[in-house]
Protein backbone atom coordinates (compact mmCIF):
# COMPACT_ATOMS: atom_id res chain seq x y z
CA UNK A 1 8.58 4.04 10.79
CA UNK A 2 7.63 6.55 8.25
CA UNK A 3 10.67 7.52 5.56
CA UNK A 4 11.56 11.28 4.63
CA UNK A 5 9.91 10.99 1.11
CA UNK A 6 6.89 8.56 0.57
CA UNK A 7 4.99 8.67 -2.57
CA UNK A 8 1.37 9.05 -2.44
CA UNK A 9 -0.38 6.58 -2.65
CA UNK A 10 -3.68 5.61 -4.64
CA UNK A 11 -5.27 2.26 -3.54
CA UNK A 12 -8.67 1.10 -5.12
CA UNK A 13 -8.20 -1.88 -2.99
CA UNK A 14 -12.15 -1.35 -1.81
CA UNK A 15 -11.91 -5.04 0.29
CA UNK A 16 -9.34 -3.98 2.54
CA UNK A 17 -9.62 -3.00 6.07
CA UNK A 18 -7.57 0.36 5.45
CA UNK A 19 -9.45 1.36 2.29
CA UNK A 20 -10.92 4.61 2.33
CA UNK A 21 -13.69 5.86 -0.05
CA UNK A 22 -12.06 8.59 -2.40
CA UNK A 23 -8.83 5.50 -3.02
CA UNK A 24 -6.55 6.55 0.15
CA UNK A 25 -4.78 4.37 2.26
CA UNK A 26 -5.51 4.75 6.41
CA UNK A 27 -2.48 2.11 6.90
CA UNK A 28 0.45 4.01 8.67
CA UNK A 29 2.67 2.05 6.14
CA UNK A 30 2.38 -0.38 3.54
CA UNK A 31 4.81 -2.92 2.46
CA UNK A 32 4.94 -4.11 -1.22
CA UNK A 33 7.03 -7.23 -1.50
CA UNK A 34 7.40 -10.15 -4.68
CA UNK A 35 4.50 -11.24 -5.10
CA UNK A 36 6.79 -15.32 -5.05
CA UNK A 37 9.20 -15.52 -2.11
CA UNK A 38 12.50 -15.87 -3.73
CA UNK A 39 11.44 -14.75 -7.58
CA UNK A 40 12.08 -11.29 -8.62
CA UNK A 41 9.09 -9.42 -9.79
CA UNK A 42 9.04 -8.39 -14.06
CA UNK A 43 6.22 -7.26 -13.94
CA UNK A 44 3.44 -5.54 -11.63
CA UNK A 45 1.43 -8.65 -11.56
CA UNK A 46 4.06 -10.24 -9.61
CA UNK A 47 4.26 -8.03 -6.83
CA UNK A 48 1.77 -7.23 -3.76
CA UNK A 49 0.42 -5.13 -1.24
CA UNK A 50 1.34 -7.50 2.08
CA UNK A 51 -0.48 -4.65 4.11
CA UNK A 52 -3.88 -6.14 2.71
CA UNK A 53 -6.21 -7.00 5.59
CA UNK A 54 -9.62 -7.91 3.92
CA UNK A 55 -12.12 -6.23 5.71
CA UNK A 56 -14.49 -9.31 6.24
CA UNK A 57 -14.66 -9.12 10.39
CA UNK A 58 -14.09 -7.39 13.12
CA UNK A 59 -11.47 -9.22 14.42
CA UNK A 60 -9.41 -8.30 11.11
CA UNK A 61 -10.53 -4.88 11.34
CA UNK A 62 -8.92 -5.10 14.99
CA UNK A 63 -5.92 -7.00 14.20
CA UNK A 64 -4.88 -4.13 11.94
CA UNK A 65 -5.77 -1.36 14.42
CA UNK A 66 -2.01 -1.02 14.78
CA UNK A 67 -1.06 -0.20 11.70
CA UNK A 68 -3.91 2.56 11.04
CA UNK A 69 -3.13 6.39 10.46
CA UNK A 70 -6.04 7.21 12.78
CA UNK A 71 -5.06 10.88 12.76
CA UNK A 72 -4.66 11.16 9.02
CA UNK A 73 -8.11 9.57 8.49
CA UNK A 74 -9.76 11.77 10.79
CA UNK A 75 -7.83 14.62 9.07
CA UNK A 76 -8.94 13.27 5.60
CA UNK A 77 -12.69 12.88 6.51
CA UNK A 78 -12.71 16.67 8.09
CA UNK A 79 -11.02 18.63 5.85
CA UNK A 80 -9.95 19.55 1.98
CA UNK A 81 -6.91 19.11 0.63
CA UNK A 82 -5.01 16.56 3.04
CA UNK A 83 -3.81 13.29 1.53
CA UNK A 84 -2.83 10.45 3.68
CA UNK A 85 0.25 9.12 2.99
CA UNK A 86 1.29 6.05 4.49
CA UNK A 87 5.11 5.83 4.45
CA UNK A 88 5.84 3.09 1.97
CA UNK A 89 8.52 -0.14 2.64
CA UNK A 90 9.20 -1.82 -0.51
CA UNK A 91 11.81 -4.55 -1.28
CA UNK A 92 10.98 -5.18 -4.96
CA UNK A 93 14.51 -4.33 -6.08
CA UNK A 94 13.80 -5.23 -9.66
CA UNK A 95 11.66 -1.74 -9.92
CA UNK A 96 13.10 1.41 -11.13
CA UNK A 97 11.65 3.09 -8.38
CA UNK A 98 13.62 1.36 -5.59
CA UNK A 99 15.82 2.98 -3.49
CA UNK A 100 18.45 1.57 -1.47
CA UNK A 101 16.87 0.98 2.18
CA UNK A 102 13.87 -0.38 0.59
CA UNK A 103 12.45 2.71 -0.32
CA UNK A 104 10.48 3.73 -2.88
CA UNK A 105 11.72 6.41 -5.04
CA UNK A 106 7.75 7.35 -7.35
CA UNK A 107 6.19 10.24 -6.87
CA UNK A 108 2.75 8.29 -6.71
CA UNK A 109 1.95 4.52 -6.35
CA UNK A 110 -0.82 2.69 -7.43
CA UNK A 111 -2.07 -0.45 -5.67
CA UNK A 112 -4.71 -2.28 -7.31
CA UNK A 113 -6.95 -5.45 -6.75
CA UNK A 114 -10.72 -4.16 -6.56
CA UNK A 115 -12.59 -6.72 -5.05
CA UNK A 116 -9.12 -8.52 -3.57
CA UNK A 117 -9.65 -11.45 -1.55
CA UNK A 118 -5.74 -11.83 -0.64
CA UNK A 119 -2.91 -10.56 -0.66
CA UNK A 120 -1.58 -11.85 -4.02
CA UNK A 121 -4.90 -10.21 -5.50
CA UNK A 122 -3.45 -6.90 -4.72
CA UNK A 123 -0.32 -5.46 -6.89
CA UNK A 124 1.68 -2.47 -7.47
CA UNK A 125 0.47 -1.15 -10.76
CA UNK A 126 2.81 1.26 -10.96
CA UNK A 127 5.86 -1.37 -10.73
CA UNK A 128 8.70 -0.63 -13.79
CA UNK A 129 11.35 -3.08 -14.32
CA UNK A 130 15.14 -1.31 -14.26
């Protein structure tokens, strides 16, 4: 369910099934959670990108079909000047940019993990504690 404000987001996350050359996102949204059930994040290492499908298959690449911005990508690829913006659901509450509702509050997020393997290879770089 896409919020009224979502930051955009930059993603260099180039293993992941909704990575898109140029560091865009295809995902329709992405959730970034503690990266340690029940431990609250201090810093951006301890957080994650749960969205993170690795692209290593097709049946991951079709598992995730749900969850892809198909008409943003296709926009992206065909045009200048759109930026895909997956709606972002965050519930790292120990980040200055979270907003009640588990929104995030940034102008811009960045998820990194080049090369990511999992899940808890992927953070939010641009985590800040309160």
């Amino acid at each position: 369910m896409p919020h009224d404000h979502s930051p955009v987001v930059k993603c260099v996350v180039n293993t992941c099934t909704h990575y898109i050359p140029g560091d865009l996102c295809s995902a329709t949204n992405i959730d970034i959670l503690y990266e340690e059930v029940g431990k609250m994040s201090e810093n951006s290492e301890q957080t994650e990108c749960k969205t993170f499908e690795i692209r290593s298959s097709l049946s991951n690449m079709l598992g995730s079909m749900d969850n892809l911005n198909l008409a943003g990508a296709v926009t992206e690829l065909f045009s200048s000047g759109t930026q895909l913006t997956p709606s972002v659901t965050c519930i790292v509450e120990s980040c200055k940019y979270y907003k009640e509702g588990n929104l995030c509050d940034a102008k811009e997020i960045d998820i990194s993990g080049k090369n990511a393997n999992e899940c808890q290879d992927t953070n939010c770089a641009s985590y800040f504690p309160k």
